[in-house]
Protein backbone atom coordinates (compact mmCIF):
# COMPACT_ATOMS: atom_id res chain seq x y z
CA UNK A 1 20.44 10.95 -10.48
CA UNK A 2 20.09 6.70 -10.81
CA UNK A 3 22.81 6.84 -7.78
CA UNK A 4 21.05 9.77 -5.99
CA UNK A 5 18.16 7.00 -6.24
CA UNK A 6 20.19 3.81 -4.73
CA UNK A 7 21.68 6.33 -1.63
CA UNK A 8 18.03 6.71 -1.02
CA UNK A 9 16.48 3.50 -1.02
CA UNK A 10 19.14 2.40 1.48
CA UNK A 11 18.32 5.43 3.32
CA UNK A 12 14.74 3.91 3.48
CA UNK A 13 15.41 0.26 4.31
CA UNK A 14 17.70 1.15 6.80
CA UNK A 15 15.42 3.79 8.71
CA UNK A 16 12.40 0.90 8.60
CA UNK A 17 15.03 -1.80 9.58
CA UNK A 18 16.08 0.54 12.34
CA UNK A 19 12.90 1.17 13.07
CA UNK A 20 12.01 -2.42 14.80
CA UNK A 21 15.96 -3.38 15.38
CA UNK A 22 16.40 -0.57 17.76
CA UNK A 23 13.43 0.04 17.64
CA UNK A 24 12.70 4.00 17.48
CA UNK A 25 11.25 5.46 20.53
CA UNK A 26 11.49 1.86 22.39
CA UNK A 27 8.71 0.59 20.37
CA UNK A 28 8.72 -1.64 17.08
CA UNK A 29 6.18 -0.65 14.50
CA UNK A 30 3.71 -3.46 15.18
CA UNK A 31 3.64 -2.53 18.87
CA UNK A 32 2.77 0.91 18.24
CA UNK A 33 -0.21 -0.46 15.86
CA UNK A 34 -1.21 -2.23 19.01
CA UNK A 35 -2.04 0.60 20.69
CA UNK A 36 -4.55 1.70 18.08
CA UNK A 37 -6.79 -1.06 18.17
CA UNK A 38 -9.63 -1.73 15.65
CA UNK A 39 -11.34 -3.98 13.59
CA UNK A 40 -9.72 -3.07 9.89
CA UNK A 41 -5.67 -3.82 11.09
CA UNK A 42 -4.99 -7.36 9.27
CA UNK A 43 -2.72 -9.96 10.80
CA UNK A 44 1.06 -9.06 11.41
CA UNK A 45 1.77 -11.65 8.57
CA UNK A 46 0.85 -9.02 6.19
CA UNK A 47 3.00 -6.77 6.35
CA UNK A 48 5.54 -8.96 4.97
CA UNK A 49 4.34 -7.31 1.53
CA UNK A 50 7.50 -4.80 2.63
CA UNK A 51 9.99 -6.64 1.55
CA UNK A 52 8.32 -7.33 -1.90
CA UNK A 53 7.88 -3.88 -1.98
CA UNK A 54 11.38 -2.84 -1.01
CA UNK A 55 12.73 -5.54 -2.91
CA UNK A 56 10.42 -4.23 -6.14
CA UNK A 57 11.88 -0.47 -5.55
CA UNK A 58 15.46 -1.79 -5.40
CA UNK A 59 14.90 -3.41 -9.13
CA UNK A 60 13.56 0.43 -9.62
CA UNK A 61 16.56 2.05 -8.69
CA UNK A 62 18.62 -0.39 -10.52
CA UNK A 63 16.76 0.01 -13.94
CA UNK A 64 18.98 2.48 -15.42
CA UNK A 65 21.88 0.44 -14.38
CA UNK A 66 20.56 -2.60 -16.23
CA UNK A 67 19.33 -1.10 -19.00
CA UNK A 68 21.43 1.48 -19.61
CA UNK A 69 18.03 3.80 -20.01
CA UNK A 70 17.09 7.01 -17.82
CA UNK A 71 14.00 7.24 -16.17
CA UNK A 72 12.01 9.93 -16.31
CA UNK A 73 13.22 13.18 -14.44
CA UNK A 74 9.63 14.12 -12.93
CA UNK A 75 9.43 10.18 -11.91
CA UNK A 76 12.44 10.18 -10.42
CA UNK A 77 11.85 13.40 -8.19
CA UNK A 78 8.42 11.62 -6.74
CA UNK A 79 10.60 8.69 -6.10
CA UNK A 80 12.73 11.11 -3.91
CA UNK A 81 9.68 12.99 -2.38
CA UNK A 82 8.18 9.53 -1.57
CA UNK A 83 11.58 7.95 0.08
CA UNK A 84 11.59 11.57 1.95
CA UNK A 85 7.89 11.39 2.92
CA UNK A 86 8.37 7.33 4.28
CA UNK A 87 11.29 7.89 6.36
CA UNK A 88 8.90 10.99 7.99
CA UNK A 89 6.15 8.71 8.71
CA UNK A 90 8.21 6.36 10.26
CA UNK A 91 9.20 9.02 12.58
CA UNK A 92 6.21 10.46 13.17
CA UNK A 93 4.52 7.27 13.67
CA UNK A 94 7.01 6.00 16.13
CA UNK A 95 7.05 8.95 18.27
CA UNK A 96 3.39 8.79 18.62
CA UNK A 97 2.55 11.60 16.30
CA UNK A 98 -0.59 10.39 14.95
CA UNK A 99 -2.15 13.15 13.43
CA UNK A 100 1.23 14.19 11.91
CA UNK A 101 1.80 10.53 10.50
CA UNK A 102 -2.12 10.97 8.69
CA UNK A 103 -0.98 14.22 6.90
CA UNK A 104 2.42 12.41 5.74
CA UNK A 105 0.90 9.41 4.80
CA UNK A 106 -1.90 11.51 2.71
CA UNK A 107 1.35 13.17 0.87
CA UNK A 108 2.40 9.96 0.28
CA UNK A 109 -0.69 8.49 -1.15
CA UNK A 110 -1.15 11.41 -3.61
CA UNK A 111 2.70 11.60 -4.53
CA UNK A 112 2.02 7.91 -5.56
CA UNK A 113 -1.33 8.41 -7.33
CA UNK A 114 0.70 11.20 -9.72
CA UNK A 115 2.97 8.78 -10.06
CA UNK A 116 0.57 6.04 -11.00
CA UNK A 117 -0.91 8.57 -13.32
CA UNK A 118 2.03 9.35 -15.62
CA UNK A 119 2.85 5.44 -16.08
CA UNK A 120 2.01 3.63 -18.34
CA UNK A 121 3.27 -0.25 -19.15
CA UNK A 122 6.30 -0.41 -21.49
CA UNK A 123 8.62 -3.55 -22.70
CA UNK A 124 9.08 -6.44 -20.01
CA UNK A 125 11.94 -5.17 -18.01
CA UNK A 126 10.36 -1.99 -17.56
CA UNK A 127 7.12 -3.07 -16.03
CA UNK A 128 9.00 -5.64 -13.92
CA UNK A 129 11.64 -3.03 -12.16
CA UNK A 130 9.24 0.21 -12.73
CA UNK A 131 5.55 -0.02 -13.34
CA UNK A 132 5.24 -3.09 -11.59
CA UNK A 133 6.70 -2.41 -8.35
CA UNK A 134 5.43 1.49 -8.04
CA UNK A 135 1.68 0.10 -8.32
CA UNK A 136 2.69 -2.46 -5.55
CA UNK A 137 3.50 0.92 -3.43
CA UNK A 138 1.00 3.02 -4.19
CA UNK A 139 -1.78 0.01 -3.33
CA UNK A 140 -0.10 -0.54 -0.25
CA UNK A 141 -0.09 2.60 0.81
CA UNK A 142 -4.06 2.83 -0.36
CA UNK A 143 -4.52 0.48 2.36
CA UNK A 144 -1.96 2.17 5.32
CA UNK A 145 -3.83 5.58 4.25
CA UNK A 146 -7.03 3.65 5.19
CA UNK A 147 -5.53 2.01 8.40
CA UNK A 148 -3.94 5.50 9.66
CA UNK A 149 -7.30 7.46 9.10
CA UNK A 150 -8.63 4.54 11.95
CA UNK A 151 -5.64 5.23 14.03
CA UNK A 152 -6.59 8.62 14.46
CA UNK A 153 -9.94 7.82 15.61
CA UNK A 154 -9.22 5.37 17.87
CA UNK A 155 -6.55 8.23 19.22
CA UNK A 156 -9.21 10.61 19.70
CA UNK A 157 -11.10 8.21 21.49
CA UNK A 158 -14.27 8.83 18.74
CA UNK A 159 -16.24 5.35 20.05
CA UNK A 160 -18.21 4.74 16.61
CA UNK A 161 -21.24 3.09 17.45
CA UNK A 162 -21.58 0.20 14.73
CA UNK A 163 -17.43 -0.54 14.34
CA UNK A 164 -18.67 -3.69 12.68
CA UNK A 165 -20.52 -1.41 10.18
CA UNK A 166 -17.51 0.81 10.27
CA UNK A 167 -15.02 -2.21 9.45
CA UNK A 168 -17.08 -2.92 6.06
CA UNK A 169 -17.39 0.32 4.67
CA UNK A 170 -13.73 0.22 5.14
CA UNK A 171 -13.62 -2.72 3.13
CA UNK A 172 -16.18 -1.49 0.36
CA UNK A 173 -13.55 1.47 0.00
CA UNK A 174 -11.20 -0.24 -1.30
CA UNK A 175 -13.30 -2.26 -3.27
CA UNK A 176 -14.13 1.32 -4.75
CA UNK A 177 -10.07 1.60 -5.47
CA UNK A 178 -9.88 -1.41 -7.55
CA UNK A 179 -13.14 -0.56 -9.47
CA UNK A 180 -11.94 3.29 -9.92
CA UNK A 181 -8.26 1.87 -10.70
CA UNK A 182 -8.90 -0.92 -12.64
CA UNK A 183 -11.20 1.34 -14.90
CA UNK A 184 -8.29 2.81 -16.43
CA UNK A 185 -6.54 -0.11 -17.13
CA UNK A 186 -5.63 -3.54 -15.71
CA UNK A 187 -3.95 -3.53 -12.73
CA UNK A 188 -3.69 -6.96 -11.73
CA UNK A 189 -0.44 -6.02 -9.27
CA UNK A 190 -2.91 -3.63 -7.70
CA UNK A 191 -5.52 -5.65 -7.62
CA UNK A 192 -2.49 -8.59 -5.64
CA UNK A 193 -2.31 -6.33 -2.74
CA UNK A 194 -5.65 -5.38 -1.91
CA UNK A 195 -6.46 -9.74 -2.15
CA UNK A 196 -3.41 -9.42 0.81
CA UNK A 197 -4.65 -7.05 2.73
CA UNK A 198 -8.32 -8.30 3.00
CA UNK A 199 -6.90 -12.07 3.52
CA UNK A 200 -5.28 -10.59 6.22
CA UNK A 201 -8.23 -9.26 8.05
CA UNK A 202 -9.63 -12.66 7.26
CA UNK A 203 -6.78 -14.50 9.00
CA UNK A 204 -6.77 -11.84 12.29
CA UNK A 205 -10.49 -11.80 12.63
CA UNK A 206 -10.05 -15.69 13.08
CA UNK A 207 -7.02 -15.70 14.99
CA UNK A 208 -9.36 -13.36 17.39
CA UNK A 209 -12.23 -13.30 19.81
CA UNK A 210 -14.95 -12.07 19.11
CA UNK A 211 -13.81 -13.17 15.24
CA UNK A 212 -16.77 -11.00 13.62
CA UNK A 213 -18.23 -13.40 11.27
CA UNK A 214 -19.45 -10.11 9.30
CA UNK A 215 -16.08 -8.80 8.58
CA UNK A 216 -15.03 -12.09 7.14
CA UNK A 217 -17.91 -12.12 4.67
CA UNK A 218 -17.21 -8.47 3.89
CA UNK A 219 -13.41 -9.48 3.06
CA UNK A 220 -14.22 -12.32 1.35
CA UNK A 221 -16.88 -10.72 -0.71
CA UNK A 222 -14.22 -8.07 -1.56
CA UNK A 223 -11.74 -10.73 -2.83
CA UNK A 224 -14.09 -11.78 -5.00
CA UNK A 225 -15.21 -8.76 -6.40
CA UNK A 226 -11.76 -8.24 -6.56
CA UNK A 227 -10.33 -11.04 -8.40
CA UNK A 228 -14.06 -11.11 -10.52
CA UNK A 229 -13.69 -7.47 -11.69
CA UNK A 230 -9.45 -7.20 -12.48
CA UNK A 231 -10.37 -10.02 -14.69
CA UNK A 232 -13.31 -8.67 -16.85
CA UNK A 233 -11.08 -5.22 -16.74
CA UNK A 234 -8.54 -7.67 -18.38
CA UNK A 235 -11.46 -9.20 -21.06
CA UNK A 236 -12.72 -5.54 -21.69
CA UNK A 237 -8.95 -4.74 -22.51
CA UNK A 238 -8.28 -7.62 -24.98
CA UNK A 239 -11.91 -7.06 -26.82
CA UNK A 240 -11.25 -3.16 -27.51
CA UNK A 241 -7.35 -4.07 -28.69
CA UNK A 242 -8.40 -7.41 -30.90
CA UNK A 243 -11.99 -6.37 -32.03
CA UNK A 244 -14.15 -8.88 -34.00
């Protein structure tokens, strides 16, 4: 199974490199987020995060390799479903299949929650080339589920009145992730990639015009709340395993 794993990860990496070197369908994944315009994409920047992701779920599929360990079966068919289900969106997405690339990406999100759900941190090499890097995926894709539901509106052509409005109850829902995340446990990896993803929609509202002054509160609010509450999740944590 660990090299079933590695055949797929380079699967992955070379579909999304493909992707934007070809690119698919004469259009590189940013351009075809172009065409979707709203208020909630973040700069281009930020979707550097890939390649700390990919890197993260390389160090995954070497684990067993390294320490001479198995992970668990059920984990590592997820792992499969999700390389399966990525490779689909990327697909769908670049052949302009929007609705198609929501109903993926939802798979994807709730393959990664059950994931999420069965982990639970172990010794230091495990949480740096397992837990670690699968909570860096499933936040990302948290905020891509986000981003895609917006795609399909703005494919639909649904004007909403107040997109402003819109934009930051966007924002507050993924404030609710951290909150309903963080609740279980301390999730300070989780709690990285949302900070990204609402600096990033800091840096493109600036880098625009009209920059929405609004927005930039909203995101900045969120990093705080952000960084604020994944610390007190942290001081809850430490007071119920050292009480007084």
């Amino acid at each position: 199974m660990k090299w079933v794993n590695v055949f797929f990860i380079i699967a992955v990496i070379a579909v999304n490199t493909l992707a934007n070197a070809l690119p698919i369908n004469g259009m590189n994944t940013g351009e075809i987020s172009t065409l979707y315009p709203n208020l909630f994409v973040p700069a281009g920047i930020t979707f550097s995060i890939w390649s700390v992701i990919y890197l993260g779920l390389i160090g995954f599929t070497l684990f067993p390799f390294i320490s001479g360990k198995h992970v668990e079966p059920s984990l590592n068919r997820k792992f499969l479903l999700t390389c399966f289900l990525n490779v689909s969106w990327i697909f769908a997405w670049h052949y302009l299949l929007v609705e198609l690339s929501l109903f993926i990406m939802l798979a994807f999100l709730i393959t990664l929650y059950r994931i999420y759900l069965r982990q639970r941190p172990q010794d230091r090499l495990f949480n740096w080339l397992v837990y670690i890097p699968l909570n860096l995926y499933f936040a990302w894709i948290c905020v891509a589920t986000i981003a895609n539901f917006t795609a399909v509106f703005v494919h639909w052509n649904i004007e909403l009145p107040y997109p402003i409005i819109a934009t930051i109850i966007l924002i507050i829902v993924t404030q609710l992730l951290v909150w309903l995340v963080n609740s279980n446990r301390p999730e300070p990896s989780f709690s990285a990639v949302i900070i990204w993803a609402l600096s990033g929609i800091i840096i493109k509202r600036f880098s625009s015009s009209p920059f929405y002054l609004e927005i930039i509160i909203a995101a900045g609010l969120g990093i705080f709340f952000t960084l604020s509450y994944t610390i007190i999740a942290y001081r809850n944590q430490s007071i119920r395993s050292n009480p007084v």
